[in-house]
N, C-alpha and C. Protein backbone atom coordinates (compact mmCIF):
# COMPACT_ATOMS: atom_id res chain seq x y z
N UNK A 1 -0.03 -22.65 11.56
CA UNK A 1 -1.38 -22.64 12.06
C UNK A 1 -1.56 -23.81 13.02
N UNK A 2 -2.37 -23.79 14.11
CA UNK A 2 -3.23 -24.57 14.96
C UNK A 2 -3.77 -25.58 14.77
N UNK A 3 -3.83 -26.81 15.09
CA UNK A 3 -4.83 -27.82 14.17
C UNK A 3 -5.05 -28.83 15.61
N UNK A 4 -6.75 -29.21 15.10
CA UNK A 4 -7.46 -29.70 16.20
C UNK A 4 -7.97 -31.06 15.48
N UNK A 5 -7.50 -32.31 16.03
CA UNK A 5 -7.74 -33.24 15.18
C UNK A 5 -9.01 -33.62 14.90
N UNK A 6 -10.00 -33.66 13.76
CA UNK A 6 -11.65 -34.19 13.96
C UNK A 6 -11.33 -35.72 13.25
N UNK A 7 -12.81 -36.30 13.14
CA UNK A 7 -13.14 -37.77 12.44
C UNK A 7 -13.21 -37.10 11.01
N UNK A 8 -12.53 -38.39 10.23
CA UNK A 8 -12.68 -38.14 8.59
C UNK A 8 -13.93 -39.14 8.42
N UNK A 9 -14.94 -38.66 7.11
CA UNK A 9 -15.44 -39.83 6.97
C UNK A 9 -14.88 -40.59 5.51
N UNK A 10 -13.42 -39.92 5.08
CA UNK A 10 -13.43 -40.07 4.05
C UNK A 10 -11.69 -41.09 3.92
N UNK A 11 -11.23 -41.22 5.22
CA UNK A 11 -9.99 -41.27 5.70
C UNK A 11 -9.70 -42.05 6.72
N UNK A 12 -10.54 -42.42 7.45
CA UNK A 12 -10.64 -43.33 8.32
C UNK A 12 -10.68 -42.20 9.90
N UNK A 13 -10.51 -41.25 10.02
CA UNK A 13 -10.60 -40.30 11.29
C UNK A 13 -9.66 -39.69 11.23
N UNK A 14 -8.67 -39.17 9.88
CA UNK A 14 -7.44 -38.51 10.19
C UNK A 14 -7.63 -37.07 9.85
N UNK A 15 -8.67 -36.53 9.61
CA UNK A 15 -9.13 -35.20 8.86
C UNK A 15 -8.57 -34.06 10.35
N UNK A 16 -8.46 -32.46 9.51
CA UNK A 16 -7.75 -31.95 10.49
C UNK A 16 -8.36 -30.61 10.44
N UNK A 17 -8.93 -30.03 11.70
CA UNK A 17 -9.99 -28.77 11.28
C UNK A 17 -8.72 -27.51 11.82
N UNK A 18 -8.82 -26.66 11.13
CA UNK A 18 -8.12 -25.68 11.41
C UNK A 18 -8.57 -24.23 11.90
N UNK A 19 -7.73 -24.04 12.85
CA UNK A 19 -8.52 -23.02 14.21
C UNK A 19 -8.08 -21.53 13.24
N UNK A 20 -9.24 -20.88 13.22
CA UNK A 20 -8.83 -19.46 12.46
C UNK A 20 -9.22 -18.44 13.23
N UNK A 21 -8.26 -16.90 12.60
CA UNK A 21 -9.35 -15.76 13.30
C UNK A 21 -10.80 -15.78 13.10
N UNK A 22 -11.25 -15.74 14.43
CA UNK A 22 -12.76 -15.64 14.07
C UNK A 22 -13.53 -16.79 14.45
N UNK A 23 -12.65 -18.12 14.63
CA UNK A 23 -13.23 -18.92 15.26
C UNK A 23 -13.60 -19.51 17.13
N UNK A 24 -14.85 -20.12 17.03
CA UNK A 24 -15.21 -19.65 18.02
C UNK A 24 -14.76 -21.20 19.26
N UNK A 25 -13.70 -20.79 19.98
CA UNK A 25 -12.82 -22.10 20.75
C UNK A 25 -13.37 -22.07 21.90
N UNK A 26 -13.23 -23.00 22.97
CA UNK A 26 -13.13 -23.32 24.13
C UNK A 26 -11.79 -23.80 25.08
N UNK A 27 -11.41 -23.43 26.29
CA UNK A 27 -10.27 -23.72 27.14
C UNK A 27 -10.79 -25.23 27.51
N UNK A 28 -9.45 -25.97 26.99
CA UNK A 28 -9.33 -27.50 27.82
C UNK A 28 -8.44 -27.69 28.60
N UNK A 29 -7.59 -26.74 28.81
CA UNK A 29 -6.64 -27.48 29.49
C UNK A 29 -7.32 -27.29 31.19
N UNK A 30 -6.89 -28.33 32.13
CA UNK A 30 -7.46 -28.41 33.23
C UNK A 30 -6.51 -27.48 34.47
N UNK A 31 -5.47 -27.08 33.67
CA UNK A 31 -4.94 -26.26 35.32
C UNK A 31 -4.88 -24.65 34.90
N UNK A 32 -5.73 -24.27 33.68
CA UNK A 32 -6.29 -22.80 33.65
C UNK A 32 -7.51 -22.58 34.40
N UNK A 33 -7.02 -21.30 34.89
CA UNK A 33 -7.94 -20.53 34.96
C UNK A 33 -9.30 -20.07 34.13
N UNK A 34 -8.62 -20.59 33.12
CA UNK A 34 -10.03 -20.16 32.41
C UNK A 34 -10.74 -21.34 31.34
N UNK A 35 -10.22 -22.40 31.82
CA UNK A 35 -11.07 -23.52 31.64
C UNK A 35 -12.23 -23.89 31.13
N UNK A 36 -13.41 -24.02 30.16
CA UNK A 36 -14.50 -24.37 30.24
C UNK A 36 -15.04 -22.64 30.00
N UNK A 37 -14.12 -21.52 29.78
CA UNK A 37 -14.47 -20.42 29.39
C UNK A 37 -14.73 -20.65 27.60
N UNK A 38 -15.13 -20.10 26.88
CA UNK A 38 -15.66 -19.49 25.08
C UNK A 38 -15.40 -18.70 24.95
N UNK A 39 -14.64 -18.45 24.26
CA UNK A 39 -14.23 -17.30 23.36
C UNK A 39 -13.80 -17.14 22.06
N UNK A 40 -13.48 -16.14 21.35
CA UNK A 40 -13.27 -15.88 20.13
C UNK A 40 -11.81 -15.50 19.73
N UNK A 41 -11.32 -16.44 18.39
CA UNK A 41 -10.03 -15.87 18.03
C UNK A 41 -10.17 -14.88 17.18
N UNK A 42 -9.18 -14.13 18.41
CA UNK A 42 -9.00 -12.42 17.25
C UNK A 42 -7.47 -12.71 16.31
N UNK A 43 -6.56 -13.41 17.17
CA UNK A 43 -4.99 -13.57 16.01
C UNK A 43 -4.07 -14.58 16.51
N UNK A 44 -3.72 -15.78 15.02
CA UNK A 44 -2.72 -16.33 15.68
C UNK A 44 -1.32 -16.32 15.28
N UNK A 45 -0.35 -16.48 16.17
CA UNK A 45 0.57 -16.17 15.78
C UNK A 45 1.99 -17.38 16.34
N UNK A 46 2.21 -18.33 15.37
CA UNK A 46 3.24 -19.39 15.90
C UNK A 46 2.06 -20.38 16.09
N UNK A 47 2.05 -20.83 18.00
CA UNK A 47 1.44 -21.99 18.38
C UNK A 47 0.72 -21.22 19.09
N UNK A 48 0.16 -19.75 19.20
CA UNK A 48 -0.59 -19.33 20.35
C UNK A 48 -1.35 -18.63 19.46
N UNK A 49 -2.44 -18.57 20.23
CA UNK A 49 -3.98 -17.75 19.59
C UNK A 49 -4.56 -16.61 20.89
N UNK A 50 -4.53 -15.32 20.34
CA UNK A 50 -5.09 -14.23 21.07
C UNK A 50 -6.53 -15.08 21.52
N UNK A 51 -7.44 -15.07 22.56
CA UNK A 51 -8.66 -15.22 22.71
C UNK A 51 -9.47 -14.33 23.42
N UNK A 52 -10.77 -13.87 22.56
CA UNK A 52 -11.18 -12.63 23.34
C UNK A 52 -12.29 -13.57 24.18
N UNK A 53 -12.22 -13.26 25.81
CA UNK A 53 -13.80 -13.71 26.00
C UNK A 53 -14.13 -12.05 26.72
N UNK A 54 -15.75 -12.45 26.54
CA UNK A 54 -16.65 -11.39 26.77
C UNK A 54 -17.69 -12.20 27.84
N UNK A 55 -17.60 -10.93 29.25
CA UNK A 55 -18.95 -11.70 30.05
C UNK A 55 -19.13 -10.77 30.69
N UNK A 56 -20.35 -9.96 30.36
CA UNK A 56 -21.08 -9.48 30.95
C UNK A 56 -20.50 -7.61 30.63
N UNK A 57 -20.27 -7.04 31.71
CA UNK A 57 -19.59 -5.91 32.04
C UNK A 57 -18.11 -5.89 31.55
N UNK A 58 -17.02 -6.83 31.58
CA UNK A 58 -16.10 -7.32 31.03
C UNK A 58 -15.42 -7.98 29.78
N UNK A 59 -14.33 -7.57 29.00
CA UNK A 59 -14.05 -8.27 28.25
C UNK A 59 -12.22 -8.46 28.89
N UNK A 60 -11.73 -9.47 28.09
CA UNK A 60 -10.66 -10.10 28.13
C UNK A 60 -10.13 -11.03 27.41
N UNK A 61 -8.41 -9.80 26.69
CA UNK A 61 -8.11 -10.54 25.35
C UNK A 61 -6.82 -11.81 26.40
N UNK A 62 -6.99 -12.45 25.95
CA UNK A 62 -5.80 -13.80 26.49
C UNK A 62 -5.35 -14.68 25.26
N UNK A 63 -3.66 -14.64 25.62
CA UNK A 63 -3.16 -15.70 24.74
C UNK A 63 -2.79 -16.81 24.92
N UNK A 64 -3.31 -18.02 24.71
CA UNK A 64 -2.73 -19.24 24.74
C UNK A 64 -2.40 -19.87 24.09
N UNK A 65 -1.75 -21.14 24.02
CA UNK A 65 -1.17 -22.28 23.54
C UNK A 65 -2.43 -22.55 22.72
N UNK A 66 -2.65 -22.99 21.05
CA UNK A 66 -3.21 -24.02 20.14
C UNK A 66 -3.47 -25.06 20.74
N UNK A 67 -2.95 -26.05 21.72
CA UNK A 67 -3.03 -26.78 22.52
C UNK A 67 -3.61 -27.43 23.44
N UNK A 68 -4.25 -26.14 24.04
CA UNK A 68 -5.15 -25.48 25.02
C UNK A 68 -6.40 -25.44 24.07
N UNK A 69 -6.91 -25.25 23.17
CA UNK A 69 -7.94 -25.16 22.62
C UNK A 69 -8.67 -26.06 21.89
N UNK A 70 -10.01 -25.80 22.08
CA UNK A 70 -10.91 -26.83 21.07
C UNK A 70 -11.75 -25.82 20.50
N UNK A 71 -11.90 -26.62 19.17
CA UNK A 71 -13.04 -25.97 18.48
C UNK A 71 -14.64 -26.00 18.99
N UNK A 72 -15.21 -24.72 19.25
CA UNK A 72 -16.58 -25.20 19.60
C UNK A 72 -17.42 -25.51 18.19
């Protein structure tokens, strides 16, 4: 699984939130295309997570790197 580092308050900041189907991420990395896009994990598999985004008239499933993602 995926893991996005958060603040512990119980640990000093080492706590670790884990990206699931169904959760709802954002693109960080800066030389995508789809950057600063939201979307939803439909499946992950290894280090990459299916992401569906939806806008408007359009949808689009994309897989990226765990890496690439933040939790919204």
């Amino acid at each position: 699984m995926g893991t996005v580092s958060v603040p512990s308050p119980s640990s000093g900041g080492n706590q670790v939130a884990i990206i699931l189907p169904g959760s709802s991420v954002m693109v960080t990395e800066p030389t995508s295309i789809y950057r600063g896009y939201t979307g939803i994990v439909q499946r992950i598999s290894d280090d990459r997570a299916a992401v569906l985004f939806e806008g408007g008239n359009w949808d689009k499933l994309v897989t990226l790197p765990l890496s690439q993602l933040k939790l919204q």
